[in-house]
Protein backbone atom coordinates (compact mmCIF):
# COMPACT_ATOMS: atom_id res chain seq x y z
CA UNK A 1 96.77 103.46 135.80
CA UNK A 2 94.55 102.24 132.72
CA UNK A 3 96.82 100.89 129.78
CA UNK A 4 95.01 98.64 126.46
CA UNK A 5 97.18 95.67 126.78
CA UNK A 6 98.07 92.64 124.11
CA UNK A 7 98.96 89.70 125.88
CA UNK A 8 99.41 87.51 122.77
CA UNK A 9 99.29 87.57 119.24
CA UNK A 10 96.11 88.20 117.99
CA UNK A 11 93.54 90.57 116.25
CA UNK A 12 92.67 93.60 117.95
CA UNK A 13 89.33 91.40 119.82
CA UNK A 14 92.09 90.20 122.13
CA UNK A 15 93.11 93.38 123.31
CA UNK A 16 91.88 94.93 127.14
CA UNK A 17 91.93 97.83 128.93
CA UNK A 18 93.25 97.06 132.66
CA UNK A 19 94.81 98.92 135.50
CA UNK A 20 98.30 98.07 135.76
CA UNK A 21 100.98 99.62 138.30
CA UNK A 22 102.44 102.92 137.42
CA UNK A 23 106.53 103.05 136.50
CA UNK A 24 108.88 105.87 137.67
CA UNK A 25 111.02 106.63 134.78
CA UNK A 26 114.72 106.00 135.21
CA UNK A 27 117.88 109.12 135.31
CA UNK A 28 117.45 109.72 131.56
CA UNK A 29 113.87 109.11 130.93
CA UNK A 30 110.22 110.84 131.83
CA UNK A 31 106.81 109.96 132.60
CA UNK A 32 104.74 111.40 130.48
CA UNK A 33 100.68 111.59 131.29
CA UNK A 34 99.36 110.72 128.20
CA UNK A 35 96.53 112.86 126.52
CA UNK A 36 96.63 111.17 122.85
CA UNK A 37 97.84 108.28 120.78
CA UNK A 38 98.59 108.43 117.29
CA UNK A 39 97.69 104.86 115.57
CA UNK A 40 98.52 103.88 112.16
CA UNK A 41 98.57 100.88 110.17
CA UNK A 42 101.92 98.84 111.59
CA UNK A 43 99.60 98.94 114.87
CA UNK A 44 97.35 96.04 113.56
CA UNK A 45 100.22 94.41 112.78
CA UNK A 46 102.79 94.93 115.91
CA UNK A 47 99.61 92.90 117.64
CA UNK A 48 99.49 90.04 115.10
CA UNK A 49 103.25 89.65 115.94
CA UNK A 50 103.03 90.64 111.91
CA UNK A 51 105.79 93.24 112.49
CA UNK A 52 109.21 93.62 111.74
CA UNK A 53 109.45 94.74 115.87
CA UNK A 54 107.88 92.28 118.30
CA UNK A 55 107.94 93.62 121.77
CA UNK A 56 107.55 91.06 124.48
CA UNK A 57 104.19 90.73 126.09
CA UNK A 58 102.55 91.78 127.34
CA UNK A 59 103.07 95.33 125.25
CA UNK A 60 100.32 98.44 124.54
CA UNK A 61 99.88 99.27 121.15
CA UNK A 62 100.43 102.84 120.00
CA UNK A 63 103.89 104.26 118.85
CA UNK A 64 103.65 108.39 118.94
CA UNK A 65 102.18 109.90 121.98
CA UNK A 66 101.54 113.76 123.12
CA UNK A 67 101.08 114.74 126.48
CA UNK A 68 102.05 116.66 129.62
CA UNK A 69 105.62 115.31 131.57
CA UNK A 70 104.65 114.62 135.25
CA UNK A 71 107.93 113.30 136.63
CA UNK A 72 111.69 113.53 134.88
CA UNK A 73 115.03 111.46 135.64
CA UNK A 74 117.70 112.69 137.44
CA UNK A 75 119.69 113.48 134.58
CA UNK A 76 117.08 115.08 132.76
CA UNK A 77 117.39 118.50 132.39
CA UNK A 78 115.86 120.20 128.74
CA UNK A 79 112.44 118.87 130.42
CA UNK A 80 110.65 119.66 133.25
CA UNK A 81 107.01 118.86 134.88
CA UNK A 82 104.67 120.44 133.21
CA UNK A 83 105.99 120.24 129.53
CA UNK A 84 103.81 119.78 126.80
CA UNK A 85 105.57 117.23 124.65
CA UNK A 86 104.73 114.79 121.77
CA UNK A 87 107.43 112.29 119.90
CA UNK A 88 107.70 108.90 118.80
CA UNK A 89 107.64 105.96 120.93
CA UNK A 90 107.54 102.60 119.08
CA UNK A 91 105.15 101.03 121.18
CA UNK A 92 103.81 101.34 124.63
CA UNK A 93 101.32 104.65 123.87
CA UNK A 94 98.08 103.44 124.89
CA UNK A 95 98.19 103.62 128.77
CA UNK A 96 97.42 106.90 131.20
CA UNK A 97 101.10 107.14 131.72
CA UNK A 98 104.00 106.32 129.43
CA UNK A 99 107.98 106.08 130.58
CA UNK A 100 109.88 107.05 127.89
CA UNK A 101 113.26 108.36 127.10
CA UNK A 102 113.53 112.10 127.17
CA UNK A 103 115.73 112.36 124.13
CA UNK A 104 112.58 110.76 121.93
CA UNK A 105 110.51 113.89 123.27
CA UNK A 106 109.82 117.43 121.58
CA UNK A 107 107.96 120.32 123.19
CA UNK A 108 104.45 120.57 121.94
CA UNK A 109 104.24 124.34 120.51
CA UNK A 110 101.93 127.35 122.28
CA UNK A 111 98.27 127.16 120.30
CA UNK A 112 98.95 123.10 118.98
CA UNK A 113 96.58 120.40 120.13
CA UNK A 114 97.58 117.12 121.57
CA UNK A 115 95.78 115.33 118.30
CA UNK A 116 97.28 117.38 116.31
CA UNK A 117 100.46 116.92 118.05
CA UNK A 118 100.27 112.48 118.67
CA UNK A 119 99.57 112.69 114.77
CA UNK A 120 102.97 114.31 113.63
CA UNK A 121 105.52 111.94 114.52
CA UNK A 122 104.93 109.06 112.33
CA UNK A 123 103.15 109.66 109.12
CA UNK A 124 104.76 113.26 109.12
CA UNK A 125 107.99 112.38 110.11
CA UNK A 126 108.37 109.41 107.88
CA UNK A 127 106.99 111.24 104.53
CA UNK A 128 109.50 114.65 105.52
CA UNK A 129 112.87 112.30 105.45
CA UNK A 130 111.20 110.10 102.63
CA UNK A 131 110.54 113.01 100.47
CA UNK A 132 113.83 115.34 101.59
CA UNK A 133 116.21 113.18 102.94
CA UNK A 134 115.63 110.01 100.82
CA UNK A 135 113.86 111.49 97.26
CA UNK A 136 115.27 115.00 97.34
CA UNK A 137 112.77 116.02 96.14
CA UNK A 138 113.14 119.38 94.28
CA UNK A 139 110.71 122.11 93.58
CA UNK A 140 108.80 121.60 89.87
CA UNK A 141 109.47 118.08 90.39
CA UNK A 142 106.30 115.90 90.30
CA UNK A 143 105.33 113.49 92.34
CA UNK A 144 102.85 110.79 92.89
CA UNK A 145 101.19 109.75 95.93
CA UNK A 146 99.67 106.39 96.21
CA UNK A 147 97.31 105.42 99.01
CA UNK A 148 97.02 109.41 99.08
CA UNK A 149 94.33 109.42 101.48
CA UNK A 150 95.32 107.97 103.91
CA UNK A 151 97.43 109.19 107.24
CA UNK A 152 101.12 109.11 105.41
CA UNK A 153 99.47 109.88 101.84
CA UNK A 154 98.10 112.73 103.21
CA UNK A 155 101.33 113.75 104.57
CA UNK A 156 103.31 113.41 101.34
CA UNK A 157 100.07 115.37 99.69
CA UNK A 158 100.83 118.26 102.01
CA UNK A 159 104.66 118.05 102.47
CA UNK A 160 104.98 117.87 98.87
CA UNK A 161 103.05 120.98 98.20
CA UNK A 162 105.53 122.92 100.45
CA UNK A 163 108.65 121.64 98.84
CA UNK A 164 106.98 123.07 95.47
CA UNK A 165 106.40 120.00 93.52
CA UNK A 166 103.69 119.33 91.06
CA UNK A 167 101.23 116.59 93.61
CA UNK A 168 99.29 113.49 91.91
CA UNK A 169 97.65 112.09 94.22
CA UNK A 170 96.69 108.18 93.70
CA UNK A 171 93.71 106.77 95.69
CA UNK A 172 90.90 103.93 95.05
CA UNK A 173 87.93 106.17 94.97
CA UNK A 174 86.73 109.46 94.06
CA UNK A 175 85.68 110.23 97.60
CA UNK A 176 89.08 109.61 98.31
CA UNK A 177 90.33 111.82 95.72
CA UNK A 178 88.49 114.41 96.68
CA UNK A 179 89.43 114.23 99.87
CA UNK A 180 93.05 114.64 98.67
CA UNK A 181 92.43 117.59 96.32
CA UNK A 182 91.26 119.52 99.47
CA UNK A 183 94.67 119.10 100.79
CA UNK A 184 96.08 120.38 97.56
CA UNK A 185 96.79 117.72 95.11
CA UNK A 186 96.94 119.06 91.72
CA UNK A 187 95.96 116.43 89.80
CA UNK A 188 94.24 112.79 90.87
CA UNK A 189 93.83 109.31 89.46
CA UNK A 190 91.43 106.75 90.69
CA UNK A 191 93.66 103.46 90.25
CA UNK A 192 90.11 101.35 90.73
CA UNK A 193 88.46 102.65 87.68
CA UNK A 194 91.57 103.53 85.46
CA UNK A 195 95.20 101.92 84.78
CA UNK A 196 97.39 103.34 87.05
CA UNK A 197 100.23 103.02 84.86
CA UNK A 198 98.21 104.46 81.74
CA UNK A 199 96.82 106.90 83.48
CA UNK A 200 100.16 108.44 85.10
CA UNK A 201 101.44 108.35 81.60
CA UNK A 202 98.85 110.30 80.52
CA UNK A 203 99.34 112.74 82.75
CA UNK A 204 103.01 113.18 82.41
CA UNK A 205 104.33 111.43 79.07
CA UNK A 206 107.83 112.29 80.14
CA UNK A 207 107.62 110.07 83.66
CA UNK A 208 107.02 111.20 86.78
CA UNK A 209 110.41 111.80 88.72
CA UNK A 210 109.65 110.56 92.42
CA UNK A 211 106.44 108.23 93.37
CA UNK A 212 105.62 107.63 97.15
CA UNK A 213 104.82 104.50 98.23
CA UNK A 214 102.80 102.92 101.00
CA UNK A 215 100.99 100.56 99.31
CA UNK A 216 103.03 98.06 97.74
CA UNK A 217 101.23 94.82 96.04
CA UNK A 218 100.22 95.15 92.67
CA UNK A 219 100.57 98.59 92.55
CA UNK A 220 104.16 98.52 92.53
CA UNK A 221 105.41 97.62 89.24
CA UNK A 222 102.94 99.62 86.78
CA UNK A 223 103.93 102.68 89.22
CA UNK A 224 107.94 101.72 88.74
CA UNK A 225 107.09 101.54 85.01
CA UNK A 226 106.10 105.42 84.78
CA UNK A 227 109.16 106.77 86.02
CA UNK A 228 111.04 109.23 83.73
CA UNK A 229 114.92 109.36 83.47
CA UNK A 230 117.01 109.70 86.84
CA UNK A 231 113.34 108.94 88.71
CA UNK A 232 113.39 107.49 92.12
CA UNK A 233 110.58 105.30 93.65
CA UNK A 234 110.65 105.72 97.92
CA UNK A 235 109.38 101.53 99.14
CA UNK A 236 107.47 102.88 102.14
CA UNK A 237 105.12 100.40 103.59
CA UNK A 238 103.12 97.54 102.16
CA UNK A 239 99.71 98.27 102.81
CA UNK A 240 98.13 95.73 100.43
CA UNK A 241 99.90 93.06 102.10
CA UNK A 242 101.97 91.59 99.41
CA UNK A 243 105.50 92.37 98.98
CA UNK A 244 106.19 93.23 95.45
CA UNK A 245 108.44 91.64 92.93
CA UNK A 246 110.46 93.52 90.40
CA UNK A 247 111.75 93.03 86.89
CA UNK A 248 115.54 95.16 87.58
CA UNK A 249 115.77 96.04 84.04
CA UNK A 250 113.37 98.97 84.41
CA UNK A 251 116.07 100.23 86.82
CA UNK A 252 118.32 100.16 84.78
CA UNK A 253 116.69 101.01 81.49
CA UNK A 254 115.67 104.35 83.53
CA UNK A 255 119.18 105.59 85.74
CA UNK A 256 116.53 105.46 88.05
CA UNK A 257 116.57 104.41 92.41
CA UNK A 258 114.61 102.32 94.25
CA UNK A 259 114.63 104.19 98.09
CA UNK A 260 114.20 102.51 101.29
CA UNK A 261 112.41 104.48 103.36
CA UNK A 262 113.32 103.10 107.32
CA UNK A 263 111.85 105.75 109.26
CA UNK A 264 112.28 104.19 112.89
CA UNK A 265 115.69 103.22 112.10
CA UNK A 266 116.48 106.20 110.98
CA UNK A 267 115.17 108.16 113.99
CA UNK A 268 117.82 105.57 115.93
CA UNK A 269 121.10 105.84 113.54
CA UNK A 270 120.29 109.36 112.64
CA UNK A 271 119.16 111.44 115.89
CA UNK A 272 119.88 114.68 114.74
CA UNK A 273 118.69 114.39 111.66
CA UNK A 274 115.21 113.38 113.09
CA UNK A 275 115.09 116.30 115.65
CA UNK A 276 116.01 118.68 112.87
CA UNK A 277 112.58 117.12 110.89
CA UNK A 278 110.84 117.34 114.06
CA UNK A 279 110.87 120.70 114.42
CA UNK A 280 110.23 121.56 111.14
CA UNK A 281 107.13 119.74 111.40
CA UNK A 282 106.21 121.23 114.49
CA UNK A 283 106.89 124.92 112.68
CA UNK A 284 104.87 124.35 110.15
CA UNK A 285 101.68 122.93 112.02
CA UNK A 286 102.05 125.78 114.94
CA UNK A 287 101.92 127.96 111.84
CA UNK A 288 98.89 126.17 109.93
CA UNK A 289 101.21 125.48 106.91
CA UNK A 290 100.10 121.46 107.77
CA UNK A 291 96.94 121.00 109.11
CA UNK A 292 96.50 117.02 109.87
CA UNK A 293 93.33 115.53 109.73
CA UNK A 294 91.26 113.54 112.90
CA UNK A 295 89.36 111.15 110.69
CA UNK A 296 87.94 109.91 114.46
CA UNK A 297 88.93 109.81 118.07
CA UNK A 298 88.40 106.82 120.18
CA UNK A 299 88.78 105.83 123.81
CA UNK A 300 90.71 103.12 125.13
CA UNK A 301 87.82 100.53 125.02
CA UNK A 302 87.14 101.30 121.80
CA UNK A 303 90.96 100.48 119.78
CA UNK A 304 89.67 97.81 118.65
CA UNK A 305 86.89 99.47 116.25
CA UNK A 306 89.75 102.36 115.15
CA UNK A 307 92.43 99.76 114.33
CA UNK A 308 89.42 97.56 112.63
CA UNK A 309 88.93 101.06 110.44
CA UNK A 310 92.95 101.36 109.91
CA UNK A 311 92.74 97.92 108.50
CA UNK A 312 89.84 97.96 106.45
CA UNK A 313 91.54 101.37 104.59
CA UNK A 314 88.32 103.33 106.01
CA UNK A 315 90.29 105.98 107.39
CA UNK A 316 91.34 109.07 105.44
CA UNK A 317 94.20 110.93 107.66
CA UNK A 318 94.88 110.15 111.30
CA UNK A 319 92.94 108.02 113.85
CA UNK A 320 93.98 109.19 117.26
CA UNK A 321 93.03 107.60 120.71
CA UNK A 322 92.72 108.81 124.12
CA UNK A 323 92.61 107.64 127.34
């Protein structure tokens, strides 16, 4: 079978697509033939050896797969050949077949496409026990998204919206912006040409009670400062790059949290819990209540332009690669 392989540490030039030897799954896993890979941002830096998880080479990139099961352990027995199923994988996507552990997999519903379906786990999953789990978030609450067009801004955009709170979304141009409004953001701010802190003060004087973030860097701190009482800021990602510093005192000054937001730990510690998400995700895309969007599909030989887009912030939504 064809698998994109990263034999050491590198950008994504030193990736390549080769035929390695297929692997029967063991008595609690499946194989899985794999229509489409969901990629996201930690993927250009799980290949750097920039990640918090460093598989041992050589690895293939791409952590959330959907596909069609073509073999099942012996001591499988909610799956069966055939199955349409998508789920998150930590790494190990981006080949024709993937073994994975049947308890990571949920069935892909009647009418949902694979893209749709490799683009859930992740970005979806992550923003759903950020923003429920994490936040509780409650409806008439507002909340700000930063990085809101990309693939987990766009989540909390839309997952926000359906927990009934008032959506700001936060993005570095008005293309961007506008992108976000057509996911129903009810109010924007372009943090290139204004003060994000001034300008989410302007828009809510009283603080904004949660603020989603995936950004990190500068952004941080003037974000932090625009929290009203009892506000609670979710530390997502750091998509700048820089790790962010904070004065406490605005902490404590506002009763408010700072939230870790773990999402493959959690889907580890807290199985249940993450099946329980799952499905509601799955519910509400089978019944067009989410609607994810393909900013591009790529094949195999081409990951390295699609993560070169993830990196360079080109992509609004979900880049998605198939074999």
């Amino acid at each position: 079978m064809r698998a994109v392989l990263c034999k050491a540490a590198g950008g994504a030039s030193s990736l390549s697509v080769e035929t390695i030897a297929r692997v029967k799954p063991g008595p609690d896993e499946v194989a899985v033939a794999v229509k489409a890979v969901g990629l996201n941002f930690f993927d250009t830096l799980i290949i750097e050896g920039k990640y918090q998880v460093k598989p041992p080479m050589p690895f293939s990139p791409g952590g959330e797969i959907a596909g069609i099961v073509s073999e099942t352990g012996a001591q499988v027995r909610h799956l069966k050949a055939g199955d349409r199923v998508m789920g998150y994988i930590g790494h190990g996507g981006a080949r024709e077949e993937a073994v994975v552990a049947a308890r990571q997999l949920s069935l892909i519903p009647p009418g949902l496409s694979d893209e749709i379906a490799a683009g859930l786990s992740i970005t979806y999953g992550t923003t759903l026990h950020a923003l429920k789990d994490r936040a509780r978030l409650e409806p008439g609450e507002t909340l700000a998204v930063l990085g809101a067009s990309g693939g987990v801004g766009q989540a909390a955009v839309e997952i926000g919206k359906l927990m009934g709170a008032h959506v700001i979304a936060c993005a570095s141009s008005d293309d961007k912006l506008a992108f976000c409004k057509s996911f129903g953001a009810d109010e924007v701010l372009n943090y290139r040409t204004q003060n994000l802190k001034d300008g989410l003060r302007s828009l809510r004087q009283d603080g904004v009670d949660v603020v989603y973030d995936p950004v990190g860097g500068d952004l941080t701190e003037p974000a932090v400062r625009t929290l009203g009482w009892g506000g609670r800021h979710l530390v997502v990602g750091f998509a700048q790059g820089d790790i962010p510093k904070l004065p406490l005192n605005l902490i404590l000054l506002k009763n408010a949290s700072l939230l870790g937001v773990f999402w493959g730990a959690h889907t580890e510690r807290e199985p249940e819990l993450h099946r329980a998400n799952m499905d509601q995700l799955l519910a509400w895309a089978a019944a067009g209540q989410l609607k994810p969007h393909i900013h591009a599909t790529y094949r195999f030989e081409e990951i390295g332009e699609a993560l070169g887009a993830i990196a360079r912030r080109e992509v609004k939504g979900k880049t998605i690669l198939v074999p």
